[in-house]
Structure formats: structure tokens, C-alpha cells
C-alpha atoms as a PDB file:
ATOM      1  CA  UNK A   1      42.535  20.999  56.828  1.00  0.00           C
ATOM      2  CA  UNK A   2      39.111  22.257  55.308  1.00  0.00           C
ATOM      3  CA  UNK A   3      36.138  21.047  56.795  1.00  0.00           C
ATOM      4  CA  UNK A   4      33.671  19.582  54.464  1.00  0.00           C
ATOM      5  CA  UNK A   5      29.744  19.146  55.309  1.00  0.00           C
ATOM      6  CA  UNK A   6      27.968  17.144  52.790  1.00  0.00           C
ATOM      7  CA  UNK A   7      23.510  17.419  53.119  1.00  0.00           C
ATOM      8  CA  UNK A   8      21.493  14.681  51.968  1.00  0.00           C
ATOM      9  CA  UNK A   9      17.654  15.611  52.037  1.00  0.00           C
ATOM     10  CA  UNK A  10      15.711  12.246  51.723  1.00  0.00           C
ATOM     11  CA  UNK A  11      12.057  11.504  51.154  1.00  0.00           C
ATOM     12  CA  UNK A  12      11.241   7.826  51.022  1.00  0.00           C
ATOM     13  CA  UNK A  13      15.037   7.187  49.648  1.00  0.00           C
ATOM     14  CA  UNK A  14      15.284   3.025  50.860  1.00  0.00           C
ATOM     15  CA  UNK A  15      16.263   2.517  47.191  1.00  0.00           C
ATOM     16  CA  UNK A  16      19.063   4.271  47.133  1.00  0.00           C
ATOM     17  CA  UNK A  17      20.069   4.517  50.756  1.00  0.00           C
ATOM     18  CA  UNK A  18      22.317   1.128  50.491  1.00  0.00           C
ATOM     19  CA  UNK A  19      24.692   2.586  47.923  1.00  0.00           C
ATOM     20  CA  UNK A  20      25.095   5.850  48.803  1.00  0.00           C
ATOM     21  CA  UNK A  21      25.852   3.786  51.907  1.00  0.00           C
ATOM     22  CA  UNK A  22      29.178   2.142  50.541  1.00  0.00           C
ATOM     23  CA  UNK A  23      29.639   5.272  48.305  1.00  0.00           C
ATOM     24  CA  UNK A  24      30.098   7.133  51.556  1.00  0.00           C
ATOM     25  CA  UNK A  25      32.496   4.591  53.530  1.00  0.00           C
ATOM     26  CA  UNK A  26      34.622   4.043  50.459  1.00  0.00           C
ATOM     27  CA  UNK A  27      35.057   7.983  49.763  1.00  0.00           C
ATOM     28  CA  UNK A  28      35.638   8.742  53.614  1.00  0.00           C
ATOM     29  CA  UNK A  29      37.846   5.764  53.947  1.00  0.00           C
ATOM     30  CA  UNK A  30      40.096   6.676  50.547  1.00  0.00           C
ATOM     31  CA  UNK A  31      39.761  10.917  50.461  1.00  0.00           C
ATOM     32  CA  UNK A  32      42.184  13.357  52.804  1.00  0.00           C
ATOM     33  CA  UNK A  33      41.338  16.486  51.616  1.00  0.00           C
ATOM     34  CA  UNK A  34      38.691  16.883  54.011  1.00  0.00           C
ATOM     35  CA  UNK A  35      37.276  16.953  57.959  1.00  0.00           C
ATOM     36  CA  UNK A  36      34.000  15.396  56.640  1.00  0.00           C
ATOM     37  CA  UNK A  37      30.589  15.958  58.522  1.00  0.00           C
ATOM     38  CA  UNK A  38      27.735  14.242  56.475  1.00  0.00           C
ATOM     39  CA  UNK A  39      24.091  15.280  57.246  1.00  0.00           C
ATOM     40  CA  UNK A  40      20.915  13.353  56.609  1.00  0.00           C
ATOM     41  CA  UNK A  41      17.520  14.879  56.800  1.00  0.00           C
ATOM     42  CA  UNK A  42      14.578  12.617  56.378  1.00  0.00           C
ATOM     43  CA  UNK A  43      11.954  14.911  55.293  1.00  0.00           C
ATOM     44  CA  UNK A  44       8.526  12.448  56.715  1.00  0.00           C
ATOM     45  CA  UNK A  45       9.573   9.586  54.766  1.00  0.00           C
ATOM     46  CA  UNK A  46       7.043   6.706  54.510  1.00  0.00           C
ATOM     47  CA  UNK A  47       9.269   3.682  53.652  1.00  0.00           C
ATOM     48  CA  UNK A  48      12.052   2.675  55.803  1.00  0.00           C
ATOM     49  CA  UNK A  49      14.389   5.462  55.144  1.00  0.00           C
ATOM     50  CA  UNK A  50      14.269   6.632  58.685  1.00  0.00           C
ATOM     51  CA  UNK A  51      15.615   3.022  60.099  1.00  0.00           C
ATOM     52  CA  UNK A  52      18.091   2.243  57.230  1.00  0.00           C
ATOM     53  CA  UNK A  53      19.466   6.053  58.297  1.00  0.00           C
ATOM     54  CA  UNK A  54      19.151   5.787  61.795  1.00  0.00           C
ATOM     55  CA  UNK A  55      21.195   2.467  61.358  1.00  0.00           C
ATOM     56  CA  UNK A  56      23.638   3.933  59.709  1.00  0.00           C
ATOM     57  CA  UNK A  57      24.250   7.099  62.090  1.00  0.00           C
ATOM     58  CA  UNK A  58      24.487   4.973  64.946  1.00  0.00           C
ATOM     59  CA  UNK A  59      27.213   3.059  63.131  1.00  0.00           C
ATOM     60  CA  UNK A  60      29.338   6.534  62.211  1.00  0.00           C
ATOM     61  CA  UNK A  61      28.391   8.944  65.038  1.00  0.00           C
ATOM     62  CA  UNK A  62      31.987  10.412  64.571  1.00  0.00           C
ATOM     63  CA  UNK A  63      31.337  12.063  61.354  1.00  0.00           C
ATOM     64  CA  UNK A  64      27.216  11.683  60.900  1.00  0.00           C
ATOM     65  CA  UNK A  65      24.089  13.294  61.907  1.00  0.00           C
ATOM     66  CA  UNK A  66      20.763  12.528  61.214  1.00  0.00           C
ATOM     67  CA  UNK A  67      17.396  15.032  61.358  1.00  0.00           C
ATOM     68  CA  UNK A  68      14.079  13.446  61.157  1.00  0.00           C
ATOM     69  CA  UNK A  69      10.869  15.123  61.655  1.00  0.00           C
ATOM     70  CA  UNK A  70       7.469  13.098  60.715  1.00  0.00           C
ATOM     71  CA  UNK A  71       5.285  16.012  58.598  1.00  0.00           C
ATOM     72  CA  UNK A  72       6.672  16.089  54.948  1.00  0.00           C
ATOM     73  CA  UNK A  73       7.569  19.802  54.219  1.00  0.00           C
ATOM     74  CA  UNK A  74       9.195  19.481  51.288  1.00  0.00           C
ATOM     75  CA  UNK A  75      12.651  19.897  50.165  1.00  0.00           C
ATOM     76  CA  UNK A  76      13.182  23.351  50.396  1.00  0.00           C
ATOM     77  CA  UNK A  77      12.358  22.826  54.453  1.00  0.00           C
ATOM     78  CA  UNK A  78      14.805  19.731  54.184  1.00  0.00           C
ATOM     79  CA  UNK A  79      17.914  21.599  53.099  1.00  0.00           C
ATOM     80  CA  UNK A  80      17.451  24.451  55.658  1.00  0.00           C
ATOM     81  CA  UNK A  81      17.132  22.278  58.119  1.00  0.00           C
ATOM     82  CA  UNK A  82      20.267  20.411  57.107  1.00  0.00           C
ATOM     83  CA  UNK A  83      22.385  23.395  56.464  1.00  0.00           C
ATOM     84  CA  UNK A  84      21.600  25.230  59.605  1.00  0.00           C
ATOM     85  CA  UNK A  85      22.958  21.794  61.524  1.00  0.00           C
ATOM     86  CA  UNK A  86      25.913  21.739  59.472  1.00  0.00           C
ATOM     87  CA  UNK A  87      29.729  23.494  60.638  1.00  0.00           C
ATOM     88  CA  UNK A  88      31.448  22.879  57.634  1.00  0.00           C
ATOM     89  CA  UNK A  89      33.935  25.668  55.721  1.00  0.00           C
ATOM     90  CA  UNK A  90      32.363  24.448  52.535  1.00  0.00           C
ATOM     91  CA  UNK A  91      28.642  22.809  52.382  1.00  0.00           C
ATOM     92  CA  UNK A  92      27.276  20.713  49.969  1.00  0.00           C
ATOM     93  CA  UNK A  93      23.727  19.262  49.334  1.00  0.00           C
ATOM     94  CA  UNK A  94      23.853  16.060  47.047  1.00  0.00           C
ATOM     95  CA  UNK A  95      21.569  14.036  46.057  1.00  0.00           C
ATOM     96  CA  UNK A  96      21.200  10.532  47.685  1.00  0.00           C
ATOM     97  CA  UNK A  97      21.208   8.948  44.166  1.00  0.00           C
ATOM     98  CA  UNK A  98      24.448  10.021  43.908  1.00  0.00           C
ATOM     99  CA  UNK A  99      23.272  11.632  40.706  1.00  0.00           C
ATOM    100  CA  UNK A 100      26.839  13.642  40.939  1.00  0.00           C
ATOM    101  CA  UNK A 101      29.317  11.322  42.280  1.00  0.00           C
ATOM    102  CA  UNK A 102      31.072  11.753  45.490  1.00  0.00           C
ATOM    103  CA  UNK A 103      34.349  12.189  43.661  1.00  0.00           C
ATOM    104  CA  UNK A 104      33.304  14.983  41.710  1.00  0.00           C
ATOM    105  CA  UNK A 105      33.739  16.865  44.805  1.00  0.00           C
ATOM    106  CA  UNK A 106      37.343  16.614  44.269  1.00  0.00           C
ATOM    107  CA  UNK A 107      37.293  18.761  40.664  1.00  0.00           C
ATOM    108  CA  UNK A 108      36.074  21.455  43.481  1.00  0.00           C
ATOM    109  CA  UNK A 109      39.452  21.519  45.379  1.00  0.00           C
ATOM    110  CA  UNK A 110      41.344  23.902  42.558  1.00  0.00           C
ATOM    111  CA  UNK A 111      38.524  26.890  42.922  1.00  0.00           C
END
């Protein structure tokens, strides 16, 4: 089975943290393509992104990390920092407002 790793880089994200949330327990409960690892990196948020995400981790340690650091450096600093955490055969980086739908990654499989 190919191992998936999907990054989320998040700055001040509480908006959208609560459905990418289900988003991400629906696709993981329904998909089986995929050994999915799913990486959050809070990039100095303000709001409560860092608690809704901690919560969250806690809750699905078996397939989901979470790096924080307190000094916003931007996304470009956020996505390294996620993809050099991440062991997946394929990586993605997504957007947490699910922008591009989680099953999108499925019209990937074929290439």
C-alpha cells in the first residue's frame, strides 16, 4: 500500500479548522488507497488554532502530527517544516480551506 502524507500549514485557521476536521475523519474513515500520515504546522497563530489542533492530534495520534512554533515565519518556513516531518511515498500540502477537496486526491491515483 502507498503511503500518503498530507501538510496543512495554518496561520490563525480556527475558521476553518472544524471542517477540515470532519473532512479528514470522513475521507480516512471511507478511502483505502492509502497509509495516511496528516501533518499540521501552526505557523505562530494568534487565534485558537493551536488548541483546536492540539485537540485534535491528541484525539488521532495514530495517523497525526502536529508542529507548532510561536514566531510567525511565514509559509514558505511552514511547509519545510512540515515536509521534512513527513515519511510519506507521495506528499501533499493542502490548504486547510479545503480549497481542493480531499477527494481530488483520488484523480491522482492513475499518474
Amino acid at each position: 500500500m502507498i503511503s500518503l502524507s498530507l501538510v496543512f500549514p495554518l496561520f490563525n485557521q480556527e475558521s476553518n479548522l472544524p471542517k477540515l476536521f470532519v473532512a479528514l475523519e470522513d475521507y480516512i474513515r471511507k478511502q483505502n488507497y492509502f497509509a495516511l500520515e496528516v501533518v499540521f504546522v501552526d505557523d505562530g497563530s494568534t487565534d485558537n488554532t493551536y488548541e483546536l489542533v492540539f485537540g485534535f492530534v491528541e484525539k488521532h495520534k495514530e495517523y497525526s502530527k502536529f508542529i507548532s512554533y510561536e514566531e510567525n515565519k511565514g509559509r514558505g518556513y511552514a511547509l519545510r517544516q512540515g515536509m521534512l516531518e513527513v515519511n510519506g511515498d507521495w506528499r501533499l500540502v493542502l490548504d486547510p480551506d479545503l480549497s481542493a477537496s480531499l477527494e481530488e486526491i483520488e484523480k491522482l491515483i492513475p499518474f
